[in-house]
C-alpha atoms as a PDB file:
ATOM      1  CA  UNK A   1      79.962 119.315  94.773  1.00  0.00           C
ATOM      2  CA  UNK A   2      78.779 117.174  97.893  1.00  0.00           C
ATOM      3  CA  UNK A   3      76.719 114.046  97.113  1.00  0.00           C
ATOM      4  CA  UNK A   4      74.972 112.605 100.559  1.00  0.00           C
ATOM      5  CA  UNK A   5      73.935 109.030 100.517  1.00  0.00           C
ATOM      6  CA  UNK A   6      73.192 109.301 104.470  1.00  0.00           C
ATOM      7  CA  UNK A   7      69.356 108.079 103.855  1.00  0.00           C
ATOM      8  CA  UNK A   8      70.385 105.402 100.895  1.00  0.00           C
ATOM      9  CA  UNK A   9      71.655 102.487 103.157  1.00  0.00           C
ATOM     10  CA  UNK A  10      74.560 101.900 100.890  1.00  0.00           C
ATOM     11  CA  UNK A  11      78.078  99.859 102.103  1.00  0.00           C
ATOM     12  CA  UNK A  12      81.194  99.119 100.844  1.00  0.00           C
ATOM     13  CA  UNK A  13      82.375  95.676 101.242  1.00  0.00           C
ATOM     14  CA  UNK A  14      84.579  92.588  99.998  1.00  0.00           C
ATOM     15  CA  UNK A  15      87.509  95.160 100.046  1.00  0.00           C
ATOM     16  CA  UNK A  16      90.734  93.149  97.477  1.00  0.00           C
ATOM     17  CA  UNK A  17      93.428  94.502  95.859  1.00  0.00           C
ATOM     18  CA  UNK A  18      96.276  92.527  93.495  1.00  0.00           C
ATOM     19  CA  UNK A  19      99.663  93.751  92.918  1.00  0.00           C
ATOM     20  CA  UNK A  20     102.175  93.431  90.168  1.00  0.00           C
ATOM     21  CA  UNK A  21     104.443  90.033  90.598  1.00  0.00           C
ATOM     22  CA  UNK A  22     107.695  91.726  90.187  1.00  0.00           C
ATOM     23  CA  UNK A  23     108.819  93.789  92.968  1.00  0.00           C
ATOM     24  CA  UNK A  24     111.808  96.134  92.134  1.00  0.00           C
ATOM     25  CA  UNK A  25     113.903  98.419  94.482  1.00  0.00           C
ATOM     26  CA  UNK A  26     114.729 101.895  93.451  1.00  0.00           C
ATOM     27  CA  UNK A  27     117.922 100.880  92.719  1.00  0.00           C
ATOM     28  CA  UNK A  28     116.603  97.773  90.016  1.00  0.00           C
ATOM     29  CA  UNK A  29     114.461 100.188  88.740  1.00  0.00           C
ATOM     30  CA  UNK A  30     117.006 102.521  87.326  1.00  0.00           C
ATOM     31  CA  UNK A  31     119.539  99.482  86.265  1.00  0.00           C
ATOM     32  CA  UNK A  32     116.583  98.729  84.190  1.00  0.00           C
ATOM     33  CA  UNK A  33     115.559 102.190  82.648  1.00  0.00           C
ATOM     34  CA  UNK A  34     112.895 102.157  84.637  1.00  0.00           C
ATOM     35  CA  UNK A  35     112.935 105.983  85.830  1.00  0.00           C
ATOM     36  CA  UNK A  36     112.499 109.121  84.780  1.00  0.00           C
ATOM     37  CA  UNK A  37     113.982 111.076  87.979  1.00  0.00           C
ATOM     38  CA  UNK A  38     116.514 109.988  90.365  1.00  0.00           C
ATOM     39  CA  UNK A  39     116.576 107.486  92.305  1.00  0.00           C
ATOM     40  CA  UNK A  40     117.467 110.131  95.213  1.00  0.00           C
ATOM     41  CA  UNK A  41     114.612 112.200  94.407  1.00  0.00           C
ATOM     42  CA  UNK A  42     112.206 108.903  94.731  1.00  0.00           C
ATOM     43  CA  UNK A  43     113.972 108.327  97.933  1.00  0.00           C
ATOM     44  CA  UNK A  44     113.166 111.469  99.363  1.00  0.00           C
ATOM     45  CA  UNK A  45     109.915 111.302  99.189  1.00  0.00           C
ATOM     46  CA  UNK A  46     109.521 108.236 100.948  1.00  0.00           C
ATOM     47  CA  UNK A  47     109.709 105.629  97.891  1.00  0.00           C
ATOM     48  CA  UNK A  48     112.018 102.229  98.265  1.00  0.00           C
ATOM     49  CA  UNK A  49     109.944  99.234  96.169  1.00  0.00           C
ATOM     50  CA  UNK A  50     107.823  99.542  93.343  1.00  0.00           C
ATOM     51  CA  UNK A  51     105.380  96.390  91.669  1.00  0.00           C
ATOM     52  CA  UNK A  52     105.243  95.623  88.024  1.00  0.00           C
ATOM     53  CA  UNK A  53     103.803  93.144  86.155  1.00  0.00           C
ATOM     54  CA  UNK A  54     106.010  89.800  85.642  1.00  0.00           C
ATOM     55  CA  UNK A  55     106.797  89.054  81.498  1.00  0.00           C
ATOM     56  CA  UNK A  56     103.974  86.399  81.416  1.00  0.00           C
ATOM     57  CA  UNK A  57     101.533  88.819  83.590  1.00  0.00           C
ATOM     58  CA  UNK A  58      98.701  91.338  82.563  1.00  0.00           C
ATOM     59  CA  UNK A  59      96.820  93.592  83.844  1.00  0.00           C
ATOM     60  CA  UNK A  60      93.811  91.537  82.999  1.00  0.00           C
ATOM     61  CA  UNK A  61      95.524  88.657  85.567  1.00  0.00           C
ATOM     62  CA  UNK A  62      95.469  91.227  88.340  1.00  0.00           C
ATOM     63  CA  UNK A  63      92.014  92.490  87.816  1.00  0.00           C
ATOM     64  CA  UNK A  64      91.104  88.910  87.605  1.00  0.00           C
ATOM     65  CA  UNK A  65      92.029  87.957  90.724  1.00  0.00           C
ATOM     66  CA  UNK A  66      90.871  90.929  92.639  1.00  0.00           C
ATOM     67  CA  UNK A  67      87.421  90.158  91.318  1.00  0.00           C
ATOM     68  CA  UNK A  68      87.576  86.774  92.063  1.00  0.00           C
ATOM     69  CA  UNK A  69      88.479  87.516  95.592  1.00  0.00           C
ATOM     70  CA  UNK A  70      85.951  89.848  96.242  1.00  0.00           C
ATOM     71  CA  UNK A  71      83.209  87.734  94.773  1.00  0.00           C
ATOM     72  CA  UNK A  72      84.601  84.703  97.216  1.00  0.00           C
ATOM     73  CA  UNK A  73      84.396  87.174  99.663  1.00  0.00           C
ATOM     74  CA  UNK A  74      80.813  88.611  99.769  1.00  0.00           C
ATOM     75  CA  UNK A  75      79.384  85.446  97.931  1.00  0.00           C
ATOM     76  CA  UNK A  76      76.883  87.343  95.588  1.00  0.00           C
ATOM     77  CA  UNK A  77      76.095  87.565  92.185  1.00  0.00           C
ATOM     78  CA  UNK A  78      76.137  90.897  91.138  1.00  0.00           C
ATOM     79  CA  UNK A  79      73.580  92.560  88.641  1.00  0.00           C
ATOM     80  CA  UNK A  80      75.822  95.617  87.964  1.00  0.00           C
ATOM     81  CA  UNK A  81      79.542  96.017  86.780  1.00  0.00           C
ATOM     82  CA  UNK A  82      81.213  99.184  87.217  1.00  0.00           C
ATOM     83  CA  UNK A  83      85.164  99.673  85.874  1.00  0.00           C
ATOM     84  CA  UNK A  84      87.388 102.392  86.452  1.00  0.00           C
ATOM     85  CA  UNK A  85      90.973 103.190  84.855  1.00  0.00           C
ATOM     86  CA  UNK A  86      93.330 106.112  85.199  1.00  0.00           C
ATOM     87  CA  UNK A  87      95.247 105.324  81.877  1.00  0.00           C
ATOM     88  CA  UNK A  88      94.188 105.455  78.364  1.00  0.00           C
ATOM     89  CA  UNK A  89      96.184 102.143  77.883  1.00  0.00           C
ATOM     90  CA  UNK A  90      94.452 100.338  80.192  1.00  0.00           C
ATOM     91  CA  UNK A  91      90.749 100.641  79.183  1.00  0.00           C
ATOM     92  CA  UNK A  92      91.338  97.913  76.059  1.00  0.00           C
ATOM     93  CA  UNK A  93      93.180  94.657  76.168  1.00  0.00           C
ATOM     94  CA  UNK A  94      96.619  94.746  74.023  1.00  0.00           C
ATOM     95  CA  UNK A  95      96.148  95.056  70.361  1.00  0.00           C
ATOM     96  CA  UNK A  96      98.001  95.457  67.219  1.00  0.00           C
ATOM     97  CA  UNK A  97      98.452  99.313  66.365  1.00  0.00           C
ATOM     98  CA  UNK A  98      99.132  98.202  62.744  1.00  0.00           C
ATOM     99  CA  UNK A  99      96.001  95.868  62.423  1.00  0.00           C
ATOM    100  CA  UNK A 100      93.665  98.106  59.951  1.00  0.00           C
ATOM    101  CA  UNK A 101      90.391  96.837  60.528  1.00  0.00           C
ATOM    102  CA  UNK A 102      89.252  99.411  63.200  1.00  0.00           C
ATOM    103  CA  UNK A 103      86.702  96.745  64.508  1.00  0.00           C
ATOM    104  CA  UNK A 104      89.851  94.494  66.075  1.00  0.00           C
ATOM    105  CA  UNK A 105      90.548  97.006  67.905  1.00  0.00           C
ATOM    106  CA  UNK A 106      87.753  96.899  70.076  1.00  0.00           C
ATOM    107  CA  UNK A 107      89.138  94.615  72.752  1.00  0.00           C
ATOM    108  CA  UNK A 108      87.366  96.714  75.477  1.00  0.00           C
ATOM    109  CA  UNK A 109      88.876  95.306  79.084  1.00  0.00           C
ATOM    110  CA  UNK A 110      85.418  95.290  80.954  1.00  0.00           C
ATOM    111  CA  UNK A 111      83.787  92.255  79.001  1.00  0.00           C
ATOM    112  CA  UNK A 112      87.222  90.731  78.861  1.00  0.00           C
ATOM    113  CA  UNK A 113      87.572  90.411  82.686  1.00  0.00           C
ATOM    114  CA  UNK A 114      83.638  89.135  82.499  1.00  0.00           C
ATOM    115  CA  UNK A 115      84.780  86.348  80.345  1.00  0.00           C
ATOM    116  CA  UNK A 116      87.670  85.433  82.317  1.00  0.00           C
ATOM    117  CA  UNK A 117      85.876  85.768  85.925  1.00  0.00           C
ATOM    118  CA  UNK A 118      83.007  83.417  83.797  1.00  0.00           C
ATOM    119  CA  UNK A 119      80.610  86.651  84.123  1.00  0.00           C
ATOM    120  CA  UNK A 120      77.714  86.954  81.549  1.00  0.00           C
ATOM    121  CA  UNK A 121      75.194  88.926  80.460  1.00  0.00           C
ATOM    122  CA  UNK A 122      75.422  91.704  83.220  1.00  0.00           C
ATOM    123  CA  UNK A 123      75.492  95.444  81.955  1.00  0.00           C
ATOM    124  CA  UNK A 124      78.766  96.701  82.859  1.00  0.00           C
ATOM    125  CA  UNK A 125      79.728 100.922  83.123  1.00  0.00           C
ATOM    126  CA  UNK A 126      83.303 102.200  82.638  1.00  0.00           C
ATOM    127  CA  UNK A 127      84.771 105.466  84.340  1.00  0.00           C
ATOM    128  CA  UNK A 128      87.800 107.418  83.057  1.00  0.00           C
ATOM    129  CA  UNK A 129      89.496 110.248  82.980  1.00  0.00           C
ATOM    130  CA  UNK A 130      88.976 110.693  86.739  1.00  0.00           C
ATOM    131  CA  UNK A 131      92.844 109.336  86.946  1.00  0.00           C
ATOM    132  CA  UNK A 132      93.899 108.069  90.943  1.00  0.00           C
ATOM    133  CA  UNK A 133      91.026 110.082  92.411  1.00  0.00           C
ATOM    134  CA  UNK A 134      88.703 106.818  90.599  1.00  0.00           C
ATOM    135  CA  UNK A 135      87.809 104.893  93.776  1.00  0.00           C
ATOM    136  CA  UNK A 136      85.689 108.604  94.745  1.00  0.00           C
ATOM    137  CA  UNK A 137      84.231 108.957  91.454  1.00  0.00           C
ATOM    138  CA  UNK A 138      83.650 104.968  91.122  1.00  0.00           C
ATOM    139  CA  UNK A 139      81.787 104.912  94.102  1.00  0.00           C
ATOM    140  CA  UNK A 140      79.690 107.978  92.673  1.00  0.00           C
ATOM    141  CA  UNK A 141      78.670 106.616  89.684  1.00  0.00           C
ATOM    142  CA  UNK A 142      77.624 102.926  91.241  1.00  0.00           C
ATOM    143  CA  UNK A 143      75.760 104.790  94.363  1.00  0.00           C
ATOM    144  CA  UNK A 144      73.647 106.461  91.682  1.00  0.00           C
ATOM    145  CA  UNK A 145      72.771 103.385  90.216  1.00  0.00           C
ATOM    146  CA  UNK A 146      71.938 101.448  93.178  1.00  0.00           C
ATOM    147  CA  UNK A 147      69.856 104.715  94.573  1.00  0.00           C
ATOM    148  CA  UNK A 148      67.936 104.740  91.178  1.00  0.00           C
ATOM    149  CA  UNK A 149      67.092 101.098  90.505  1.00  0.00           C
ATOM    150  CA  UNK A 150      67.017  98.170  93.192  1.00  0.00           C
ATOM    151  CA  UNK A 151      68.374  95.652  89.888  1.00  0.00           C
ATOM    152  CA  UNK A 152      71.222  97.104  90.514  1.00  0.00           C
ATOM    153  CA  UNK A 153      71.864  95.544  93.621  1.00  0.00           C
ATOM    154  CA  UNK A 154      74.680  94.229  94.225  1.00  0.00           C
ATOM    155  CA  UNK A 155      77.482  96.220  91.987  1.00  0.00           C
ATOM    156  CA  UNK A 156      80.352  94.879  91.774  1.00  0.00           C
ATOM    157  CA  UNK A 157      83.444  97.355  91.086  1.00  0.00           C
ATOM    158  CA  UNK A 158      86.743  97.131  89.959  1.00  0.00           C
ATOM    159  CA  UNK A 159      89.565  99.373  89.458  1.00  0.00           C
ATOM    160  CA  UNK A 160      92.681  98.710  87.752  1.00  0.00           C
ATOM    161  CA  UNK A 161      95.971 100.217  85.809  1.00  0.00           C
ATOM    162  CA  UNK A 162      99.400  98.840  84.667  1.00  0.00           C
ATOM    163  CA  UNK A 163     102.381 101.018  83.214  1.00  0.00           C
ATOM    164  CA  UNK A 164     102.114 101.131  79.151  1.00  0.00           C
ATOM    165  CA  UNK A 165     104.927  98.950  77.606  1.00  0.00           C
ATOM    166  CA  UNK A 166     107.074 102.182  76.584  1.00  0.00           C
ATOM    167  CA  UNK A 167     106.332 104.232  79.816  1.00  0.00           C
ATOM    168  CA  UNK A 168     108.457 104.594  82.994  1.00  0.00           C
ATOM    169  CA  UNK A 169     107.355 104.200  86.945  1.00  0.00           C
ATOM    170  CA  UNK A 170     107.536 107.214  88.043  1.00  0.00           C
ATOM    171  CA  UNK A 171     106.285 111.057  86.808  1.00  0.00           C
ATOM    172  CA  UNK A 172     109.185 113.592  87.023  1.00  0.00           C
ATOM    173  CA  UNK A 173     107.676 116.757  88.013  1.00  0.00           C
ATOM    174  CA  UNK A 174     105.195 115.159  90.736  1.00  0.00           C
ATOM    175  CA  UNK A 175     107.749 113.088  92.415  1.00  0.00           C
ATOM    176  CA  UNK A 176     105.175 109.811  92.027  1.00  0.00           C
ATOM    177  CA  UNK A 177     106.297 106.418  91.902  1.00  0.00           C
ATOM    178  CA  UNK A 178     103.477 104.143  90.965  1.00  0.00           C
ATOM    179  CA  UNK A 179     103.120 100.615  90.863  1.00  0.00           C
ATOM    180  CA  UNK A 180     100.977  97.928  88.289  1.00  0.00           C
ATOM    181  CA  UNK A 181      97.571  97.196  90.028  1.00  0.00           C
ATOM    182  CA  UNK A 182      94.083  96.123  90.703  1.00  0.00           C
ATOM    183  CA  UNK A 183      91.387  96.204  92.788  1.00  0.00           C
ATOM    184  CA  UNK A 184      87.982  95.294  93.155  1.00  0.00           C
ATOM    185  CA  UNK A 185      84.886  95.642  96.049  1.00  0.00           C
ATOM    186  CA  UNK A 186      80.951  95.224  96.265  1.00  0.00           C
ATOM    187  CA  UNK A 187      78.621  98.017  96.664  1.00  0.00           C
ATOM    188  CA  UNK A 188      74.714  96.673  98.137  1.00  0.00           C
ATOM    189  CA  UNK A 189      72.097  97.285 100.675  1.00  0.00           C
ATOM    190  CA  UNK A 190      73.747  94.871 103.217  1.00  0.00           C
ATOM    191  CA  UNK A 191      75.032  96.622 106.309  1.00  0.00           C
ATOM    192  CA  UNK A 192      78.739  95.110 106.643  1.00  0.00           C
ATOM    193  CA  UNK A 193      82.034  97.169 105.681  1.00  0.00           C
ATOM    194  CA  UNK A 194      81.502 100.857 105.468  1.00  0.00           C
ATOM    195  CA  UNK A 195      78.712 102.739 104.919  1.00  0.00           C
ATOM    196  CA  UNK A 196      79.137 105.421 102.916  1.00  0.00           C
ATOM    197  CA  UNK A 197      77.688 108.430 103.964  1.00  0.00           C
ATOM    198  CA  UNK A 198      78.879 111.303 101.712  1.00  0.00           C
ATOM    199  CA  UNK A 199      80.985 112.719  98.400  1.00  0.00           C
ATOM    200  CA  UNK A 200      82.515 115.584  97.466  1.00  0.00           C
ATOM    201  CA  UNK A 201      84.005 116.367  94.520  1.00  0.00           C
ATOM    202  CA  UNK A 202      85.672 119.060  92.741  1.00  0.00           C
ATOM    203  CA  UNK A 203      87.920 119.522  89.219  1.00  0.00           C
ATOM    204  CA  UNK A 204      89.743 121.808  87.568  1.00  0.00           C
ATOM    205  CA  UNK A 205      90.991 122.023  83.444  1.00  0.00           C
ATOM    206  CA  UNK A 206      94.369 122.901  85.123  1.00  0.00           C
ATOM    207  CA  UNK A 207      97.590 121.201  84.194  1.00  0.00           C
ATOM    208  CA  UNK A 208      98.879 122.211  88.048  1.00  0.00           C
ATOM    209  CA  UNK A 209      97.895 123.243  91.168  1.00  0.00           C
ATOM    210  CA  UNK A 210      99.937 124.374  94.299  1.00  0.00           C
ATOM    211  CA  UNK A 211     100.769 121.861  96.895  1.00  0.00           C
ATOM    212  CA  UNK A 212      99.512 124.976  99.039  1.00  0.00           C
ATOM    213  CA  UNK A 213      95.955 125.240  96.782  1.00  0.00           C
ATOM    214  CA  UNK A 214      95.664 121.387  97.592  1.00  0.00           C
ATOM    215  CA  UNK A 215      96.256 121.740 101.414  1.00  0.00           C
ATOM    216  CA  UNK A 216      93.483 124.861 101.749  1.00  0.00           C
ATOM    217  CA  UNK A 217      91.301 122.829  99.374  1.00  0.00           C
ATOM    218  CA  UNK A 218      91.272 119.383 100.826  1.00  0.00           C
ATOM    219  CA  UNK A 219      90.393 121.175 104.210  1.00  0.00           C
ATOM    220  CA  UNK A 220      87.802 123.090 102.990  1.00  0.00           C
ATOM    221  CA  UNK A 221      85.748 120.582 101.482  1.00  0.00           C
ATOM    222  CA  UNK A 222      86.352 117.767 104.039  1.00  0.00           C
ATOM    223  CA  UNK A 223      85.132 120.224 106.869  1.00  0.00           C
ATOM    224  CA  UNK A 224      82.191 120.667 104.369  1.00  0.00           C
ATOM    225  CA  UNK A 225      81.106 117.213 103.645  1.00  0.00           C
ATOM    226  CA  UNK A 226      81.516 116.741 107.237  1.00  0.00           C
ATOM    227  CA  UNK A 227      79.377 119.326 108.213  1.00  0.00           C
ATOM    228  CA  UNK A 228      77.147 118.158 105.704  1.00  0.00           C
ATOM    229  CA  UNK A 229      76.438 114.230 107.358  1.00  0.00           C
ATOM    230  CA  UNK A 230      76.877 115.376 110.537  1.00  0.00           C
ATOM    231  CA  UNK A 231      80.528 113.913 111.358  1.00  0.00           C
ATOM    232  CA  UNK A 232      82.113 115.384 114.149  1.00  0.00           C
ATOM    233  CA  UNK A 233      86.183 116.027 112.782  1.00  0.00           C
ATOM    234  CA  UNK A 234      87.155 116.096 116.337  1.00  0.00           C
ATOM    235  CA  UNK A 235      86.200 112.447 117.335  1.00  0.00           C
ATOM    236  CA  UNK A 236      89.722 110.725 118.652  1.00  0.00           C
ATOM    237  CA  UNK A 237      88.573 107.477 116.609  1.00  0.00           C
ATOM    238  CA  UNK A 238      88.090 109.051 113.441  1.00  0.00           C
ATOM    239  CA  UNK A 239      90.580 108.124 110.551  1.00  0.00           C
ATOM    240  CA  UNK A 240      91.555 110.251 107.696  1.00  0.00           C
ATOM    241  CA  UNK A 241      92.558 107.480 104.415  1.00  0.00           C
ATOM    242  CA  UNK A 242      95.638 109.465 101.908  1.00  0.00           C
ATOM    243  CA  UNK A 243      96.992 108.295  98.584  1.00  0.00           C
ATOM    244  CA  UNK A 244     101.024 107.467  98.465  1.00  0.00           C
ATOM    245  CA  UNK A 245     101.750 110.694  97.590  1.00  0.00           C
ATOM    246  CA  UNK A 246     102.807 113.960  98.628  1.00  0.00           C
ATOM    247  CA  UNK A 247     103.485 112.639 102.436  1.00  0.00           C
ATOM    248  CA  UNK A 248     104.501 116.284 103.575  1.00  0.00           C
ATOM    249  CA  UNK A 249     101.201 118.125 101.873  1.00  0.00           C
ATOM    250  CA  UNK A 250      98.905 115.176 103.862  1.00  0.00           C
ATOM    251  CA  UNK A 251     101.018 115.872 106.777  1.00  0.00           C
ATOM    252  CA  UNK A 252      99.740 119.573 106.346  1.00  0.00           C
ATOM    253  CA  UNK A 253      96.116 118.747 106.031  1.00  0.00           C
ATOM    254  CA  UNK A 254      96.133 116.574 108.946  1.00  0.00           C
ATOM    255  CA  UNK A 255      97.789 119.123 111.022  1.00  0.00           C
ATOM    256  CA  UNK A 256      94.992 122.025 109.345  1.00  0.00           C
ATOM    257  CA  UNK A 257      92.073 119.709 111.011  1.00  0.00           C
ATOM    258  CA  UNK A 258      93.712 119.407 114.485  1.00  0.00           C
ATOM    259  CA  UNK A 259      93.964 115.708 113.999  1.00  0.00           C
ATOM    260  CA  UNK A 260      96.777 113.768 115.598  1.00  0.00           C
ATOM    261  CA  UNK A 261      99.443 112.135 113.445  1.00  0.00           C
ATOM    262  CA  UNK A 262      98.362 108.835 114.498  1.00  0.00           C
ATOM    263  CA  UNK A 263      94.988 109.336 112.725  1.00  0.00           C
ATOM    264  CA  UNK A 264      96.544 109.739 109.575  1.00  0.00           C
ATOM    265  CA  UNK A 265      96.407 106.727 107.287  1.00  0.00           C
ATOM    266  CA  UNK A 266      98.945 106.499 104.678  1.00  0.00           C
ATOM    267  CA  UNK A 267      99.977 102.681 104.418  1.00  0.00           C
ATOM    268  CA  UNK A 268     103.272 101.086 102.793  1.00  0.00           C
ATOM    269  CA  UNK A 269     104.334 103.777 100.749  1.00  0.00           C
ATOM    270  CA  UNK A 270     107.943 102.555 100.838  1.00  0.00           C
ATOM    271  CA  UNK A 271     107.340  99.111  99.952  1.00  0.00           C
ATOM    272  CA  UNK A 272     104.401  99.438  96.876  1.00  0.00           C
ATOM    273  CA  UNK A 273     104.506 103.104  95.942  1.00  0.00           C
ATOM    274  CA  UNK A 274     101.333 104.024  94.879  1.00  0.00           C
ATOM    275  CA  UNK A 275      99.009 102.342  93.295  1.00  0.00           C
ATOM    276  CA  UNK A 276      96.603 104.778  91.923  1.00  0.00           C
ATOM    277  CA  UNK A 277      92.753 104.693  92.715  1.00  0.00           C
ATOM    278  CA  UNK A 278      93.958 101.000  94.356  1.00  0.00           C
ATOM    279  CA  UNK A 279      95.420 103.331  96.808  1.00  0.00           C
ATOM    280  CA  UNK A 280      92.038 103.799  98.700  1.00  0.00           C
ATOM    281  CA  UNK A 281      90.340 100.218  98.287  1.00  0.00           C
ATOM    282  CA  UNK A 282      93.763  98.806 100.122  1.00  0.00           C
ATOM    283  CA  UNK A 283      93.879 101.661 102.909  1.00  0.00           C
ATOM    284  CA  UNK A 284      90.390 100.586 103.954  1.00  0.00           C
ATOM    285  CA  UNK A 285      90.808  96.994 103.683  1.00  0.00           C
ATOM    286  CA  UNK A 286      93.509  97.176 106.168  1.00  0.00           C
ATOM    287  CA  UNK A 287      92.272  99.713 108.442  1.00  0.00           C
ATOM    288  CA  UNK A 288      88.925  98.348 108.768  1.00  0.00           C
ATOM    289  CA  UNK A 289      88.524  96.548 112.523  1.00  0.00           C
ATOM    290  CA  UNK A 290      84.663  96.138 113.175  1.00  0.00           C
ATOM    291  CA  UNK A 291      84.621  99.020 115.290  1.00  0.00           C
ATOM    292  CA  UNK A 292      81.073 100.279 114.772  1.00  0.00           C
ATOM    293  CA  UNK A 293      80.187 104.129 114.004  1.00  0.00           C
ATOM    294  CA  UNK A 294      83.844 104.412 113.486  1.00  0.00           C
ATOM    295  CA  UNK A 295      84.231 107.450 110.745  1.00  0.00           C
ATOM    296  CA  UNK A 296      87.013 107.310 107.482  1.00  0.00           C
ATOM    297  CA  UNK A 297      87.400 110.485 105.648  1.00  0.00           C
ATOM    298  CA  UNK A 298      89.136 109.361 102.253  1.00  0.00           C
ATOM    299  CA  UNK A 299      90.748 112.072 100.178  1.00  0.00           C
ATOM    300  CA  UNK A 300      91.649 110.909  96.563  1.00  0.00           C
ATOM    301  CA  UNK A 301      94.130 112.842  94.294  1.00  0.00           C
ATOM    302  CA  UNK A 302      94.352 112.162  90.478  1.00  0.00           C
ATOM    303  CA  UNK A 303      94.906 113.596  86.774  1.00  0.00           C
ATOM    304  CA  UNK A 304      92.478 115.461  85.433  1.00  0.00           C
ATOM    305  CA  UNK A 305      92.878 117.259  87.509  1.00  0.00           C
ATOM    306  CA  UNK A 306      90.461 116.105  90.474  1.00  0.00           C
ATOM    307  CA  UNK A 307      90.052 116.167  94.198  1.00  0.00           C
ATOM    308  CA  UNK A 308      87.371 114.118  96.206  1.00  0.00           C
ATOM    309  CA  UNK A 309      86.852 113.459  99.057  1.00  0.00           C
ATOM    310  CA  UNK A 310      84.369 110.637 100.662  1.00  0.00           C
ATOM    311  CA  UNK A 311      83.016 109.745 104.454  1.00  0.00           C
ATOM    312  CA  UNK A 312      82.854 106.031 105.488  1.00  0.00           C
ATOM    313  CA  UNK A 313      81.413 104.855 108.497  1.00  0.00           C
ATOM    314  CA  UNK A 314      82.400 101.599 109.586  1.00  0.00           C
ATOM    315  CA  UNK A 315      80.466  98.868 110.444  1.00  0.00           C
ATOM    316  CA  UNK A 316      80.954  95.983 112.643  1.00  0.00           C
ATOM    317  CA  UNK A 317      80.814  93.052 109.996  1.00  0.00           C
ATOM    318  CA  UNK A 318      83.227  93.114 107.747  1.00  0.00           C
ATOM    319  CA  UNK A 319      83.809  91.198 104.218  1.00  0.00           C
ATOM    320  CA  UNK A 320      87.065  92.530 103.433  1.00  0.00           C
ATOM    321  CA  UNK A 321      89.313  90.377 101.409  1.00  0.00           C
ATOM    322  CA  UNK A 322      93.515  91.484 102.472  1.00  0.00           C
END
């Protein structure tokens, strides 16, 4: 499904991300039980360092401070809160599983990242079950918003997961090693960051697909939105944004679109794994350089099982917070 927001004026901005405290090696991580596969396996892909939360550190603490940044950042009060979270876990603050009154157990994480960001009375929406493909779907639902009603501007998102207490790093059959994170940007009418110019989206009830499915796929529908706003594939500038995983399957859609490897965008997958929908938020932040009409294709990859895809252009001012 493509979504075109060419005529809606709408940019990404104030770009921040927060990463777990702790910072293990492959090797830590399986002295500590930390793994599911081999360390090998991990080390095949690409994988060396992965970031979890220190004993005294929560998810909340991340999401905190990527909020906080961005806010600093783009110095605006925002009217609308949107959240997004890939696992179940991570949608309520932690909470007693033996605690019978069902009402305690409402500890939703959105209104407690309000109160500790000192954040009132603003309606706040939550995503899930979009998994790492979020930061597409996020950006979505807030576009929507912000088309629909001008109160919504300026939106303020924020994404955010951490490994549940009894869960492992990595997942065995995808060869994934994931990291604790957070991140957050702002979504308005003012032309700095990115502009976003289109979505596409597309999901499946599937437990699997092919690695060879997801090649054809991805290239199908990013020569489709592409078509679709008008972005030439072929421009030398143009940057194509992939999540920490699956380095040879990316390698095969950049190679599909006649795009040079130095084009491809797939940033410090050693040293932080991936961080889920985070994944996107810090590719841009880092990759962004003022160069105006500059184009970002982003593909996001998550549970769910979802692809989407999204088209940035950049802009010359920039409120990214790295």
């Amino acid at each position: 499904m493509i979504i075109s927001y060419q005529n809606a004026e709408i940019f990404v901005s104030a770009l921040s991300y927060t990463l777990g405290s702790v910072k293990r090696s492959l090797e830590e991580l399986h002295s500590e039980n930390l793994l599911v596969g081999a360390v090998e396996t991990l080390r095949q892909v690409g994988y060396r360092c992965s970031h979890g939360l220190e004993v005294d550190e929560t998810l909340l603490d991340l999401a905190a401070g990527s909020a906080a940044q961005a806010l600093r950042q783009s110095q605006v009060k925002p009217q609308t809160l949107f959240f997004q979270h890939g696992i179940l876990d991570s949608m309520v603050v932690p909470w007693d599983s033996r605690e019978p009154d069902a009402a305690t157990r409402n500890g939703y994480f959105a209104p407690s990242l309000m109160n500790a960001i000192d954040l009132g009375d603003v309606p706040y929406f939550t995503s899930f079950a979009s998994g790492c493909a979020g930061f597409t779907f996020l950006l979505a639902a807030a576009c929507a918003l912000l088309v629909c009603s001008p109160e919504a501007d300026p939106a303020l998102c924020v994404m955010g997961d951490s490994k549940p207490p009894e869960a492992k790093f990595d997942l065995f059959r995808e060869r994934i090693l994931g990291s604790d994170h957070s991140s957050a940007f702002v979504l308005n009418h003012e032309p700095i960051g990115f502009q976003v110019l289109g979505i596409n989206c597309y999901s499946t009830p599937r437990d699997t697909v092919s690695f060879l499915e997801v090649v054809k796929r991805t290239v199908e529908m990013t020569k489709r939105l592409a078509a679709s706003v008008g972005v030439d594939l072929s421009r030398p500038d143009l940057l194509i944004h992939y999540p920490n995983v699956f380095p040879d399957t990316w390698a095969m859609v950049t190679r599909s679109l006649r795009l040079s490897p130095s084009q491809q965008v797939l940033i410090d997958l050693p040293e932080r794994a991936h961080c889920g929908a985070s994944d996107a938020v810090i590719s841009l932040s880092r990759a962004h350089r003022g160069e105006e009409g500059r184009f970002h294709v982003v593909i996001t990859y998550g549970a769910g099982l979802h692809l989407a895809i999204s088209i940035l252009k950049e802009k010359q001012r920039s409120s990214e917070a790295i």
